[in-house]
PDB file of N, CA and C in Angstrom:
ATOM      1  N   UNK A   1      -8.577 189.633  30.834  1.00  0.00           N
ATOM      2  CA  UNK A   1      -9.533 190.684  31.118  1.00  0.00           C
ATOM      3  C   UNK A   1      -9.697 190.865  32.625  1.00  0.00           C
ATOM      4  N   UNK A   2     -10.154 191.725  32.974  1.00  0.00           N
ATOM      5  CA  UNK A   2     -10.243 192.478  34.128  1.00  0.00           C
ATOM      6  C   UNK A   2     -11.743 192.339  34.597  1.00  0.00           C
ATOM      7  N   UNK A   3     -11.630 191.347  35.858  1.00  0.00           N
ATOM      8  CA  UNK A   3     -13.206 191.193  36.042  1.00  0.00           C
ATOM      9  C   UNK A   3     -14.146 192.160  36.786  1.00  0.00           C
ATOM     10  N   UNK A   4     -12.920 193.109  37.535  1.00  0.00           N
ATOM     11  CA  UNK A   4     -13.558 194.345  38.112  1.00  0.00           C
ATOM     12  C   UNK A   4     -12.558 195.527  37.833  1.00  0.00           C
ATOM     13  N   UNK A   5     -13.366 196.899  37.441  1.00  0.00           N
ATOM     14  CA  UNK A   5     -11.970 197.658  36.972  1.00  0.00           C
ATOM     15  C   UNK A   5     -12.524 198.887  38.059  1.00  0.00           C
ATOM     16  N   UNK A   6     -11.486 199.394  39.112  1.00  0.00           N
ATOM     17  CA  UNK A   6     -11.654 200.130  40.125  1.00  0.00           C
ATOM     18  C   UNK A   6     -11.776 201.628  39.260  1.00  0.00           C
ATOM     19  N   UNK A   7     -13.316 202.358  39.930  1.00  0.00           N
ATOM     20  CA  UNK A   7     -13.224 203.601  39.677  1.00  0.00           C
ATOM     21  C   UNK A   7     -13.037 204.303  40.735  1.00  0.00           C
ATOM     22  N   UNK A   8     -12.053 205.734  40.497  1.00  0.00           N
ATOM     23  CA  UNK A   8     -11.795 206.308  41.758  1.00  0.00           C
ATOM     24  C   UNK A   8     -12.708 207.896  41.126  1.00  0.00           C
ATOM     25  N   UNK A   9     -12.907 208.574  42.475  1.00  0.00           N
ATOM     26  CA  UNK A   9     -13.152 209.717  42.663  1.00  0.00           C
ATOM     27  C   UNK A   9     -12.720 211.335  42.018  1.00  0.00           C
ATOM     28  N   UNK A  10     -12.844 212.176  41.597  1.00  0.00           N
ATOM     29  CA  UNK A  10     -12.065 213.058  41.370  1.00  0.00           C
ATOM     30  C   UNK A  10     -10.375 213.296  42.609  1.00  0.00           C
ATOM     31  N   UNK A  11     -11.430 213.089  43.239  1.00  0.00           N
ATOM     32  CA  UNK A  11     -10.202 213.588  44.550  1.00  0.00           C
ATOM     33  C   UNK A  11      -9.015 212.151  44.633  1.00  0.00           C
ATOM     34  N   UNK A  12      -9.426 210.988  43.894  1.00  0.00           N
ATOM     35  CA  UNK A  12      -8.507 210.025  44.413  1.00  0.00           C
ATOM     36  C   UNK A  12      -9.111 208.628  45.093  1.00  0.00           C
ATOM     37  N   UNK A  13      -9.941 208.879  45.844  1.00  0.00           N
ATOM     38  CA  UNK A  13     -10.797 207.711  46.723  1.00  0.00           C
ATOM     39  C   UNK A  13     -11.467 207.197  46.041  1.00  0.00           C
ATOM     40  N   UNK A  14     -11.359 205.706  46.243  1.00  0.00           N
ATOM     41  CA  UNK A  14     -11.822 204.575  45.417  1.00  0.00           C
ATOM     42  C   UNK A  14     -13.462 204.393  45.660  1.00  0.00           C
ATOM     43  N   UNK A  15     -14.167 204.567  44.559  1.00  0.00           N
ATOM     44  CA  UNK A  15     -15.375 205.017  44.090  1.00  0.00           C
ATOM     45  C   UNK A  15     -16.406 202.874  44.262  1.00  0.00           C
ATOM     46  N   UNK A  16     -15.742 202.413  43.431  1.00  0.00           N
ATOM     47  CA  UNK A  16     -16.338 201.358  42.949  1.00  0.00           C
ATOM     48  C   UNK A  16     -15.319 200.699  42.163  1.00  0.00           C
ATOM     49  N   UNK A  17     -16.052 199.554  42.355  1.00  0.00           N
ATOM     50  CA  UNK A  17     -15.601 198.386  41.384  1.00  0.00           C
ATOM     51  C   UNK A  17     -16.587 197.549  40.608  1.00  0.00           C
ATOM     52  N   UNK A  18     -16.281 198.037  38.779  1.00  0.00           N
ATOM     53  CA  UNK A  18     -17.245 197.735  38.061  1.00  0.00           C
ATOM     54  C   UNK A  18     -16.748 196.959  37.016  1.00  0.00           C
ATOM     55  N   UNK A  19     -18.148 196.200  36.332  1.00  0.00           N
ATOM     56  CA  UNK A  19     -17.106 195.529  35.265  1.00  0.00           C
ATOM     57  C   UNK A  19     -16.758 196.265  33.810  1.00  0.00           C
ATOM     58  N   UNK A  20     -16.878 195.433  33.063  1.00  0.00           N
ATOM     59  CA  UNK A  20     -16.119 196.017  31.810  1.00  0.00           C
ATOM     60  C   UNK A  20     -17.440 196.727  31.028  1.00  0.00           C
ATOM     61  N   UNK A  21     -18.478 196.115  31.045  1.00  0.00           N
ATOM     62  CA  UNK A  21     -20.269 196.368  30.129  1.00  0.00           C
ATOM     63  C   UNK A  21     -20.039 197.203  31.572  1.00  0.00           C
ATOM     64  N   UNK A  22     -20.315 197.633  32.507  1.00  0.00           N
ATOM     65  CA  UNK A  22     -21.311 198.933  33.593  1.00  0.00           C
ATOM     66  C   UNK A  22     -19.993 199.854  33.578  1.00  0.00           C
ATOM     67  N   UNK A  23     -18.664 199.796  33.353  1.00  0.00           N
ATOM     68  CA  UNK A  23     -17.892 200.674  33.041  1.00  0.00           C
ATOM     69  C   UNK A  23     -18.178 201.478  31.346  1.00  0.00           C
ATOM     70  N   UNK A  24     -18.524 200.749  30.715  1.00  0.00           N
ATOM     71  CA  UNK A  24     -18.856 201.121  29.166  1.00  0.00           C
ATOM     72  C   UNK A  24     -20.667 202.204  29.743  1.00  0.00           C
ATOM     73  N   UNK A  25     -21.092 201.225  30.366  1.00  0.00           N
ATOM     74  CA  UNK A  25     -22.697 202.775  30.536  1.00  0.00           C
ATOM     75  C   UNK A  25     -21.856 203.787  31.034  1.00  0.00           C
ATOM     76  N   UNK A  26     -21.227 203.578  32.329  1.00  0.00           N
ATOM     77  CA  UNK A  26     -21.007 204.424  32.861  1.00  0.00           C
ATOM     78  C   UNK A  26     -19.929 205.765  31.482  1.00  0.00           C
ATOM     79  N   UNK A  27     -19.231 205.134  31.141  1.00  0.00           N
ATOM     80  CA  UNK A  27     -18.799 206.587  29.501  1.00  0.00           C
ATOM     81  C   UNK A  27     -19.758 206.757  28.836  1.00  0.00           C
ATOM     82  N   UNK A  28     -20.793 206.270  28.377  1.00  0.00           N
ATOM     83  CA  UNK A  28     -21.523 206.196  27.471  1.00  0.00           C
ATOM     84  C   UNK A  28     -22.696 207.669  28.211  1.00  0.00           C
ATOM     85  N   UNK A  29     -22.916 207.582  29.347  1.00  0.00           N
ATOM     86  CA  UNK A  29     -23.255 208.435  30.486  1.00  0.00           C
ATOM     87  C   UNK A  29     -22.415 209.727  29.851  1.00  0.00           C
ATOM     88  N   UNK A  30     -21.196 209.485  30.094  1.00  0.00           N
ATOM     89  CA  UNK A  30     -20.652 211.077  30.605  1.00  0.00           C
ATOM     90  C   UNK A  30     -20.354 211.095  31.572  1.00  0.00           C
ATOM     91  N   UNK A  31     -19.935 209.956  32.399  1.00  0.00           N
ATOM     92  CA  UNK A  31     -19.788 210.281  33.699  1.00  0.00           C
ATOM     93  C   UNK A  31     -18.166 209.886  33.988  1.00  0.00           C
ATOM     94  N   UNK A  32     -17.024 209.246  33.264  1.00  0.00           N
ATOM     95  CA  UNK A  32     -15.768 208.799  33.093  1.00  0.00           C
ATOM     96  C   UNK A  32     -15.094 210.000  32.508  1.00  0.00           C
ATOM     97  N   UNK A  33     -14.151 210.884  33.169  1.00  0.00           N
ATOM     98  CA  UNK A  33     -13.497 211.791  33.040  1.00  0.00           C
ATOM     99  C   UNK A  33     -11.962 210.897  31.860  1.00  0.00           C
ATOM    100  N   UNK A  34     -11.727 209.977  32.605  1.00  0.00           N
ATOM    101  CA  UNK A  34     -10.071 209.611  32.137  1.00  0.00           C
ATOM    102  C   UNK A  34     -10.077 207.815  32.536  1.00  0.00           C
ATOM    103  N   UNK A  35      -9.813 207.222  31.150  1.00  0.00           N
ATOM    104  CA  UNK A  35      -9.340 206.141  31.739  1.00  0.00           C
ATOM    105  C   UNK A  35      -8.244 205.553  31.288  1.00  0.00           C
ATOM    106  N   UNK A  36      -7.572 204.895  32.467  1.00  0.00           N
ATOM    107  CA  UNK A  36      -5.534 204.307  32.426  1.00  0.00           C
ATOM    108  C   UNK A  36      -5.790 202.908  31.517  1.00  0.00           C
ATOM    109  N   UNK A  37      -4.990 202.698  30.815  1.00  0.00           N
ATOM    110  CA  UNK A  37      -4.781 201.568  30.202  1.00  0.00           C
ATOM    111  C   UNK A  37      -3.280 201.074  30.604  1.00  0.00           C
ATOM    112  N   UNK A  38      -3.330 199.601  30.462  1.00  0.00           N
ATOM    113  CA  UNK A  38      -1.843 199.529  30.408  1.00  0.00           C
ATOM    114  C   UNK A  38      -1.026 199.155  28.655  1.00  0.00           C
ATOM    115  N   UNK A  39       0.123 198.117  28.588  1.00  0.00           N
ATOM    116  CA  UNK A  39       0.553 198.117  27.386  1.00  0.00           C
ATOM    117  C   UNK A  39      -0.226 197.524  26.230  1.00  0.00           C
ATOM    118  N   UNK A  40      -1.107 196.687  26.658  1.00  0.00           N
ATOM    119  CA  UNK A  40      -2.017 195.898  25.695  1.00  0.00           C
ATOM    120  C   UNK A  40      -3.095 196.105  25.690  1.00  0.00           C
ATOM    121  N   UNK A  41      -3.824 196.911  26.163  1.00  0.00           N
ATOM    122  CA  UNK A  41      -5.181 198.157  26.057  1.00  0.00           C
ATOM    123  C   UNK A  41      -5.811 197.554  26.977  1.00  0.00           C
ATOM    124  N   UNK A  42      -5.772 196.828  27.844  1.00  0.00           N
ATOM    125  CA  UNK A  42      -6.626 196.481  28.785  1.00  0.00           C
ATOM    126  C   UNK A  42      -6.815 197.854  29.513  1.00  0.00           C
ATOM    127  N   UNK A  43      -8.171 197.650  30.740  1.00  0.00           N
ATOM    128  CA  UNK A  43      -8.334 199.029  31.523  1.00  0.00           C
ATOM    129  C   UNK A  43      -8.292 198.766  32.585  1.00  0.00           C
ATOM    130  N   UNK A  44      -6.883 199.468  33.120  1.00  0.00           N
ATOM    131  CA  UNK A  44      -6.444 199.206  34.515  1.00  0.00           C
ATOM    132  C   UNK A  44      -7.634 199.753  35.684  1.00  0.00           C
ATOM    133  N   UNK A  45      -7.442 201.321  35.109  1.00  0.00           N
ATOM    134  CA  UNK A  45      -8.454 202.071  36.409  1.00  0.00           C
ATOM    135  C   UNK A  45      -9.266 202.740  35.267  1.00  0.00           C
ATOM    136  N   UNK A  46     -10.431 203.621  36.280  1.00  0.00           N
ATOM    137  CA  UNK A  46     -11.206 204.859  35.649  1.00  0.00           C
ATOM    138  C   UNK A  46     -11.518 205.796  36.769  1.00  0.00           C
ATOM    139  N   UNK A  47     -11.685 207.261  36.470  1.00  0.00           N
ATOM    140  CA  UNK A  47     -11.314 208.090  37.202  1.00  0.00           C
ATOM    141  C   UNK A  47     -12.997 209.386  36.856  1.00  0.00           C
ATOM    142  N   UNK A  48     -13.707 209.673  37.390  1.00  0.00           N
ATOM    143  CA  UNK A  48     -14.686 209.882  37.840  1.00  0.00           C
ATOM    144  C   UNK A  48     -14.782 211.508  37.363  1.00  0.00           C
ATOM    145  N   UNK A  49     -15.705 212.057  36.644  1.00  0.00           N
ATOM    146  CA  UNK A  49     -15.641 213.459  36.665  1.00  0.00           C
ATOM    147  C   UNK A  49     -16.336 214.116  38.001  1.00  0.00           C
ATOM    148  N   UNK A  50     -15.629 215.270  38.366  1.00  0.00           N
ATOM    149  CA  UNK A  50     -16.149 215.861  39.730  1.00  0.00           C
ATOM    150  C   UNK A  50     -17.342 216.995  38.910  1.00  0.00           C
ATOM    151  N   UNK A  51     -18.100 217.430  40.317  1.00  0.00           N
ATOM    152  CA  UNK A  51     -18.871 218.289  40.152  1.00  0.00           C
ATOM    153  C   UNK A  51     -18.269 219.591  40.312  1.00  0.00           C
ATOM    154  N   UNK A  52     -18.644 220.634  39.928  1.00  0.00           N
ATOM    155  CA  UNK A  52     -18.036 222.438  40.241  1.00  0.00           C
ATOM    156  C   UNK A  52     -18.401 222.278  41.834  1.00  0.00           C
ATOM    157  N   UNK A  53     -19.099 221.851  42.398  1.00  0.00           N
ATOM    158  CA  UNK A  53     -19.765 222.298  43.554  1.00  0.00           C
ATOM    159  C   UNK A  53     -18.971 221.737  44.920  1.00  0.00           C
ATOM    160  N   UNK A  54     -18.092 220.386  44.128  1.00  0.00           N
ATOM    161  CA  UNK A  54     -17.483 219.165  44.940  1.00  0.00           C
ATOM    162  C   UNK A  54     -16.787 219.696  46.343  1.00  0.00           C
ATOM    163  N   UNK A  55     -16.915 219.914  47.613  1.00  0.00           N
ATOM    164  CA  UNK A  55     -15.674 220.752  48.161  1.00  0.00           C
ATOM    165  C   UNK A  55     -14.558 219.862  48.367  1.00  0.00           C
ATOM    166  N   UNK A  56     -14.034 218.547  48.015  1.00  0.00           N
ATOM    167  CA  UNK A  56     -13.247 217.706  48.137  1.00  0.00           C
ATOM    168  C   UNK A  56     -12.503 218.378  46.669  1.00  0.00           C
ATOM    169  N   UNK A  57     -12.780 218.718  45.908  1.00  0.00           N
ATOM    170  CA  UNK A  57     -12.034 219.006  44.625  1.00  0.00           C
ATOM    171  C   UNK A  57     -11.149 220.399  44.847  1.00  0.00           C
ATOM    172  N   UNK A  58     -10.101 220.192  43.977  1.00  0.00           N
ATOM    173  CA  UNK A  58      -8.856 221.767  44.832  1.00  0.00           C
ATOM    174  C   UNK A  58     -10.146 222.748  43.642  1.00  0.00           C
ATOM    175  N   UNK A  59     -10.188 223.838  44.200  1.00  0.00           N
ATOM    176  CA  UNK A  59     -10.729 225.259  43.366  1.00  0.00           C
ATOM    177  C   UNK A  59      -9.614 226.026  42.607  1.00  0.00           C
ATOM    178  N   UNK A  60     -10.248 226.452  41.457  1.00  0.00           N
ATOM    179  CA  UNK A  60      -9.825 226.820  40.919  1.00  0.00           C
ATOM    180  C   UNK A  60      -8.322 228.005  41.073  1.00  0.00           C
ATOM    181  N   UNK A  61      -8.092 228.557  42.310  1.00  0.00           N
ATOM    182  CA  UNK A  61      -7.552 229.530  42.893  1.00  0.00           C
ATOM    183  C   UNK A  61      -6.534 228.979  43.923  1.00  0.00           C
ATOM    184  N   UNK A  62      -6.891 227.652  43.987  1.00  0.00           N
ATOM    185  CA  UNK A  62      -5.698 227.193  44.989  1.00  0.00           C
ATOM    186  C   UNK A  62      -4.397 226.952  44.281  1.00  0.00           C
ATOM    187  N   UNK A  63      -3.657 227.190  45.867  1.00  0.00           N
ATOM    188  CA  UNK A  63      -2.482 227.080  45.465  1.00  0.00           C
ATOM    189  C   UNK A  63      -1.981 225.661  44.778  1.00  0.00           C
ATOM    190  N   UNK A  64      -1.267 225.367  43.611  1.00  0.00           N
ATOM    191  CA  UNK A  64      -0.909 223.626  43.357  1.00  0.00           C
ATOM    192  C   UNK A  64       0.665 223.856  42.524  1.00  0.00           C
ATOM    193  N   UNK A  65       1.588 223.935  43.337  1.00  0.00           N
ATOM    194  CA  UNK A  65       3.295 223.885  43.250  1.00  0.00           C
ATOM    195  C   UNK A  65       3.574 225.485  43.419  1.00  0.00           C
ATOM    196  N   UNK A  66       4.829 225.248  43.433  1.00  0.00           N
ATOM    197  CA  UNK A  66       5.125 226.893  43.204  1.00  0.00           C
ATOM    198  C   UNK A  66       5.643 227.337  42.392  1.00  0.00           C
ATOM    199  N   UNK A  67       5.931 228.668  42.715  1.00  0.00           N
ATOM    200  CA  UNK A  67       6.202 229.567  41.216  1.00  0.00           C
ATOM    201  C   UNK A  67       7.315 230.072  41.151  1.00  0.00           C
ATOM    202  N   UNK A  68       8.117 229.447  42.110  1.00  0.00           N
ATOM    203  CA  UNK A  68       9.445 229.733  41.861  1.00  0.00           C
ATOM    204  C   UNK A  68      10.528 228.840  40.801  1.00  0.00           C
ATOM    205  N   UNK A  69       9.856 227.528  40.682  1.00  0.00           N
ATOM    206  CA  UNK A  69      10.693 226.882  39.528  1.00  0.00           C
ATOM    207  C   UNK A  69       9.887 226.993  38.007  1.00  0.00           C
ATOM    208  N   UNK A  70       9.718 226.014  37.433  1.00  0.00           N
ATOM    209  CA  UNK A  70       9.494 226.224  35.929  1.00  0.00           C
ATOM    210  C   UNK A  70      10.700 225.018  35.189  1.00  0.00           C
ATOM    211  N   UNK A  71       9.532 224.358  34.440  1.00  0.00           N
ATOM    212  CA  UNK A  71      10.277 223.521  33.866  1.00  0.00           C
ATOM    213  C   UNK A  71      11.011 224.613  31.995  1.00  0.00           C
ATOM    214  N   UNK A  72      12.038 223.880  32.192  1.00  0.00           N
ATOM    215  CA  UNK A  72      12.637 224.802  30.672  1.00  0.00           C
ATOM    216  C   UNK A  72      13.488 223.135  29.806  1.00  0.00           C
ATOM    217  N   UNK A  73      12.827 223.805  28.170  1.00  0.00           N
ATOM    218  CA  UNK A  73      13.174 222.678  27.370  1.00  0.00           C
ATOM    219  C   UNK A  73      14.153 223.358  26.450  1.00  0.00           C
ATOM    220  N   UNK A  74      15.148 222.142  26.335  1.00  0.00           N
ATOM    221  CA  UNK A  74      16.145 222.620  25.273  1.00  0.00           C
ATOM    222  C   UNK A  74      15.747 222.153  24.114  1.00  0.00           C
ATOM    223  N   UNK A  75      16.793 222.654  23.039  1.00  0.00           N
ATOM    224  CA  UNK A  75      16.634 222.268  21.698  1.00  0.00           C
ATOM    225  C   UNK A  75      16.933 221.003  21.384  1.00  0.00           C
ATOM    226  N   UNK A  76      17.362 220.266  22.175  1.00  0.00           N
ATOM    227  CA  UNK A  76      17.124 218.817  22.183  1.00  0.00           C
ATOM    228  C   UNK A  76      16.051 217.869  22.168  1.00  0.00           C
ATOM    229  N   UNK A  77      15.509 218.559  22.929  1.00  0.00           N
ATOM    230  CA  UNK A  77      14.087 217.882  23.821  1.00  0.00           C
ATOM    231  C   UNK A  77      14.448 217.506  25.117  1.00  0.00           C
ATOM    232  N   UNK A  78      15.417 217.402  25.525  1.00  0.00           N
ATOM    233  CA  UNK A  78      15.311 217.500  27.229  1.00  0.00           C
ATOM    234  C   UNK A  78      14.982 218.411  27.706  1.00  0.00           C
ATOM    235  N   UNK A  79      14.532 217.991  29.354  1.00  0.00           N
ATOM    236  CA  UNK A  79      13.832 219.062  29.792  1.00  0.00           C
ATOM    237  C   UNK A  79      13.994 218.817  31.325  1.00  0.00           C
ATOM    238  N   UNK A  80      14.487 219.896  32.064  1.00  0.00           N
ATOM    239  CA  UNK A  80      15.112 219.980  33.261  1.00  0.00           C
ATOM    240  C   UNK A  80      13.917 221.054  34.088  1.00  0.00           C
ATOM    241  N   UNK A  81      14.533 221.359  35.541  1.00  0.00           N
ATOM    242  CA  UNK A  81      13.116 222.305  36.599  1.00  0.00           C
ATOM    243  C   UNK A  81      14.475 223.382  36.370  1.00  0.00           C
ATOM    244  N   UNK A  82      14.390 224.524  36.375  1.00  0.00           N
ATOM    245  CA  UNK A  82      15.201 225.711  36.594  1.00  0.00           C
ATOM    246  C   UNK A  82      14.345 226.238  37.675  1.00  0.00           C
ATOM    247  N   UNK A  83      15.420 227.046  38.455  1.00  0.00           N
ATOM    248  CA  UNK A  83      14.463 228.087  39.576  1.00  0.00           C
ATOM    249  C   UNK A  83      14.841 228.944  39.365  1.00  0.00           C
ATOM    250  N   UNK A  84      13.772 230.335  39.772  1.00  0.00           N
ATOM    251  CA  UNK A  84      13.571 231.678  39.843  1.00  0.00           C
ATOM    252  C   UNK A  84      14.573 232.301  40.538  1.00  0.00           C
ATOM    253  N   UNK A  85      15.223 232.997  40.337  1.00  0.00           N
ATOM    254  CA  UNK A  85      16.089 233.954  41.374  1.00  0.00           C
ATOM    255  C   UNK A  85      15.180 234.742  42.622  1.00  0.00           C
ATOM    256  N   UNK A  86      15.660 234.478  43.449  1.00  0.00           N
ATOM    257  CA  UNK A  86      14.375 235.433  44.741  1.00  0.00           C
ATOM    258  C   UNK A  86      14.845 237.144  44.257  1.00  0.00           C
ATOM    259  N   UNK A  87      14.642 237.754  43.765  1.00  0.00           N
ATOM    260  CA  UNK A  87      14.482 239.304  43.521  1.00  0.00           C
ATOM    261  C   UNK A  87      12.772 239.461  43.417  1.00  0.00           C
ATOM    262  N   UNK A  88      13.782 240.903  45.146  1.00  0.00           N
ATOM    263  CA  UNK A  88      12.381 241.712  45.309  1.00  0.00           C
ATOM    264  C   UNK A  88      12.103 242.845  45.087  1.00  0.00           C
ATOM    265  N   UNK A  89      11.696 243.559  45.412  1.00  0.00           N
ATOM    266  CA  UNK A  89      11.622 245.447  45.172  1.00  0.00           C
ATOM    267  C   UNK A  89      11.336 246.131  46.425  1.00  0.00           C
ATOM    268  N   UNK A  90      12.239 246.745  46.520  1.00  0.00           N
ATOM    269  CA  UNK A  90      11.870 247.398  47.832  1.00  0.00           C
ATOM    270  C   UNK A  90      11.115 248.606  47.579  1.00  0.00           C
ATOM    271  N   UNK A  91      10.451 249.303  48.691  1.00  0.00           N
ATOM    272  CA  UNK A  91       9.707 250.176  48.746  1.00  0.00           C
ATOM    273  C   UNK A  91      10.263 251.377  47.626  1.00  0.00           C
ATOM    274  N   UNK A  92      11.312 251.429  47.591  1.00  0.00           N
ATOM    275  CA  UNK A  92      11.681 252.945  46.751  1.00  0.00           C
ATOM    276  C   UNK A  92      12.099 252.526  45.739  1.00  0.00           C
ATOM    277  N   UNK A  93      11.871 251.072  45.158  1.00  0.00           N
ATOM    278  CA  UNK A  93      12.151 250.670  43.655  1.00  0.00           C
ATOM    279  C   UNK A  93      13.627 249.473  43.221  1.00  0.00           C
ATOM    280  N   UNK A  94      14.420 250.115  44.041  1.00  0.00           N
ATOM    281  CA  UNK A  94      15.321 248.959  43.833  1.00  0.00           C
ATOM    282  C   UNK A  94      15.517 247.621  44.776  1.00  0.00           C
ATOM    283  N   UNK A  95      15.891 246.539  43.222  1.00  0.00           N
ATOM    284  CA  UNK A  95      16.066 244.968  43.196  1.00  0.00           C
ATOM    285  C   UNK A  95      17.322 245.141  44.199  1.00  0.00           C
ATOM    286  N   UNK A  96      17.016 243.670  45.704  1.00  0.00           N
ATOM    287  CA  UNK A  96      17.644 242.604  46.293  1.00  0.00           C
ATOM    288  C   UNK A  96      17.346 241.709  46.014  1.00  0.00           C
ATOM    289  N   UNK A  97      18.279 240.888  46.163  1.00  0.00           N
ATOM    290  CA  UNK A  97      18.150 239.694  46.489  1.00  0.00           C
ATOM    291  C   UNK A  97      17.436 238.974  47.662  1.00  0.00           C
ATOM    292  N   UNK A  98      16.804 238.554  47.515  1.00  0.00           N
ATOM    293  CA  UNK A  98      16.242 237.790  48.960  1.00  0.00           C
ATOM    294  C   UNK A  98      16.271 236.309  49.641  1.00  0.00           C
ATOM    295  N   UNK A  99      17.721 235.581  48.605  1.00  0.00           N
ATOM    296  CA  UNK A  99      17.658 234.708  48.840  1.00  0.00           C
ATOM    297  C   UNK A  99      18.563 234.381  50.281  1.00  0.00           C
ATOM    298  N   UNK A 100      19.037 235.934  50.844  1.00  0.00           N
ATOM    299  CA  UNK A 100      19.855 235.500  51.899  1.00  0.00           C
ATOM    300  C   UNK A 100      18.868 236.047  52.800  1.00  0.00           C
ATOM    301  N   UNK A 101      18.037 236.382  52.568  1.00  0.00           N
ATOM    302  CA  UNK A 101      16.348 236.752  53.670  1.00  0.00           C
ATOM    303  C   UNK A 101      15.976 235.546  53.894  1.00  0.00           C
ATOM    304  N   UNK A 102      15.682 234.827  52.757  1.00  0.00           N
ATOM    305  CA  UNK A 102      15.125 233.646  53.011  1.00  0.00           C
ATOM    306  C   UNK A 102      15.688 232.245  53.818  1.00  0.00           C
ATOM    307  N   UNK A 103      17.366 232.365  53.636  1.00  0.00           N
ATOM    308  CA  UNK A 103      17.573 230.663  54.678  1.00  0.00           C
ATOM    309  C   UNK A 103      17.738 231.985  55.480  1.00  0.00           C
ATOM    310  N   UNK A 104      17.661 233.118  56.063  1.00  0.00           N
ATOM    311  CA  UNK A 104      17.873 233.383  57.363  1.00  0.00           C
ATOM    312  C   UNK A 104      16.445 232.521  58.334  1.00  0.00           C
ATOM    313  N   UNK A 105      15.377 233.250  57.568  1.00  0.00           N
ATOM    314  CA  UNK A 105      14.215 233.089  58.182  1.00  0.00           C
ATOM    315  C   UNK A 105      14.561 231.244  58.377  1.00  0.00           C
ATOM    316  N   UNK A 106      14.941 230.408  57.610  1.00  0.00           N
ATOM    317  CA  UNK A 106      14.765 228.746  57.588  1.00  0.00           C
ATOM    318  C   UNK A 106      15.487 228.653  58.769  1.00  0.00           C
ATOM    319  N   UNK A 107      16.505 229.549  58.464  1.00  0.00           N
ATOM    320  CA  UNK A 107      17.549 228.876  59.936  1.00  0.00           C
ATOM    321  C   UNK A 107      17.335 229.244  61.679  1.00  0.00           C
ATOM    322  N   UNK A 108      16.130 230.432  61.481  1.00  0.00           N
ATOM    323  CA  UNK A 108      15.525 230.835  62.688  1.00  0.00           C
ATOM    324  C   UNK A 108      14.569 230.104  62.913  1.00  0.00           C
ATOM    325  N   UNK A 109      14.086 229.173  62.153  1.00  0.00           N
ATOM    326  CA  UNK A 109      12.906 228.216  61.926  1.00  0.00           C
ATOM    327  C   UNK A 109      13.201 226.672  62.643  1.00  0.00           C
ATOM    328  N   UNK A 110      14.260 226.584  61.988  1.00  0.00           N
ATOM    329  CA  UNK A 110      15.101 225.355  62.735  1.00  0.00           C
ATOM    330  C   UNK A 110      15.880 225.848  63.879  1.00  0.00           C
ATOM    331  N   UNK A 111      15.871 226.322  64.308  1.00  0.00           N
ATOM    332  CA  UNK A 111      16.706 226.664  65.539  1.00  0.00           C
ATOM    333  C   UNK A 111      15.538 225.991  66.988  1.00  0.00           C
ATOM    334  N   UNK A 112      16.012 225.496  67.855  1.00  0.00           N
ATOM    335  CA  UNK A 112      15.675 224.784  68.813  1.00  0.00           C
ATOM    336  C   UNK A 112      16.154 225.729  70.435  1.00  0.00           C
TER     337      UNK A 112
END
């Protein structure tokens, strides 16, 4: 058993270290969003519900990966990242490509 089981923050930052009975109020509360176990059910960590108000927490509107890949599953069950083709639209309607827009701009970026 685990004589102190670390709770962290919404954001990540380590909150406390509690035992196994003040980790049990603390769910019993409502206040334990998620907790890690490992293979034999012990409880590694616990992880803290944030407030709406938190400004350490990402909002709802932020950016989090991009949208150019996308994971795609086969009929197998594997499952690989595919990426988006860069097609844009130009002002009068017709599709380029923009993926030779784009390492231009990288390579004017790296240039020294």
């Amino acid at each position: 058993m685990n004589p102190s089981i670390p709770v962290y923050r919404p954001d990540g930052i380590l909150y406390a270290c509690v035992s196994e009975a003040r980790l049990q109020d603390l769910e019993s509360l409502g206040l334990i969003a998620r907790t890690v176990r490992r293979r034999k059910g012990q409880i590694s960590r616990a992880i803290l519900f944030g407030l709406p108000d938190d400004p350490t927490l990402p909002q709802p509107g932020t950016y989090q990966g991009t949208r150019y890949s996308y994971a795609e599953k086969f009929e197998s069950g594997l499952q690989c990242w595919r990426h988006r083709k860069l097609l844009v639209k130009a002002d009068d309607g017709t599709a380029f490509d923009a993926r030779s827009v784009f390492l231009q701009v990288v390579q004017d970026c790296t240039k020294q």
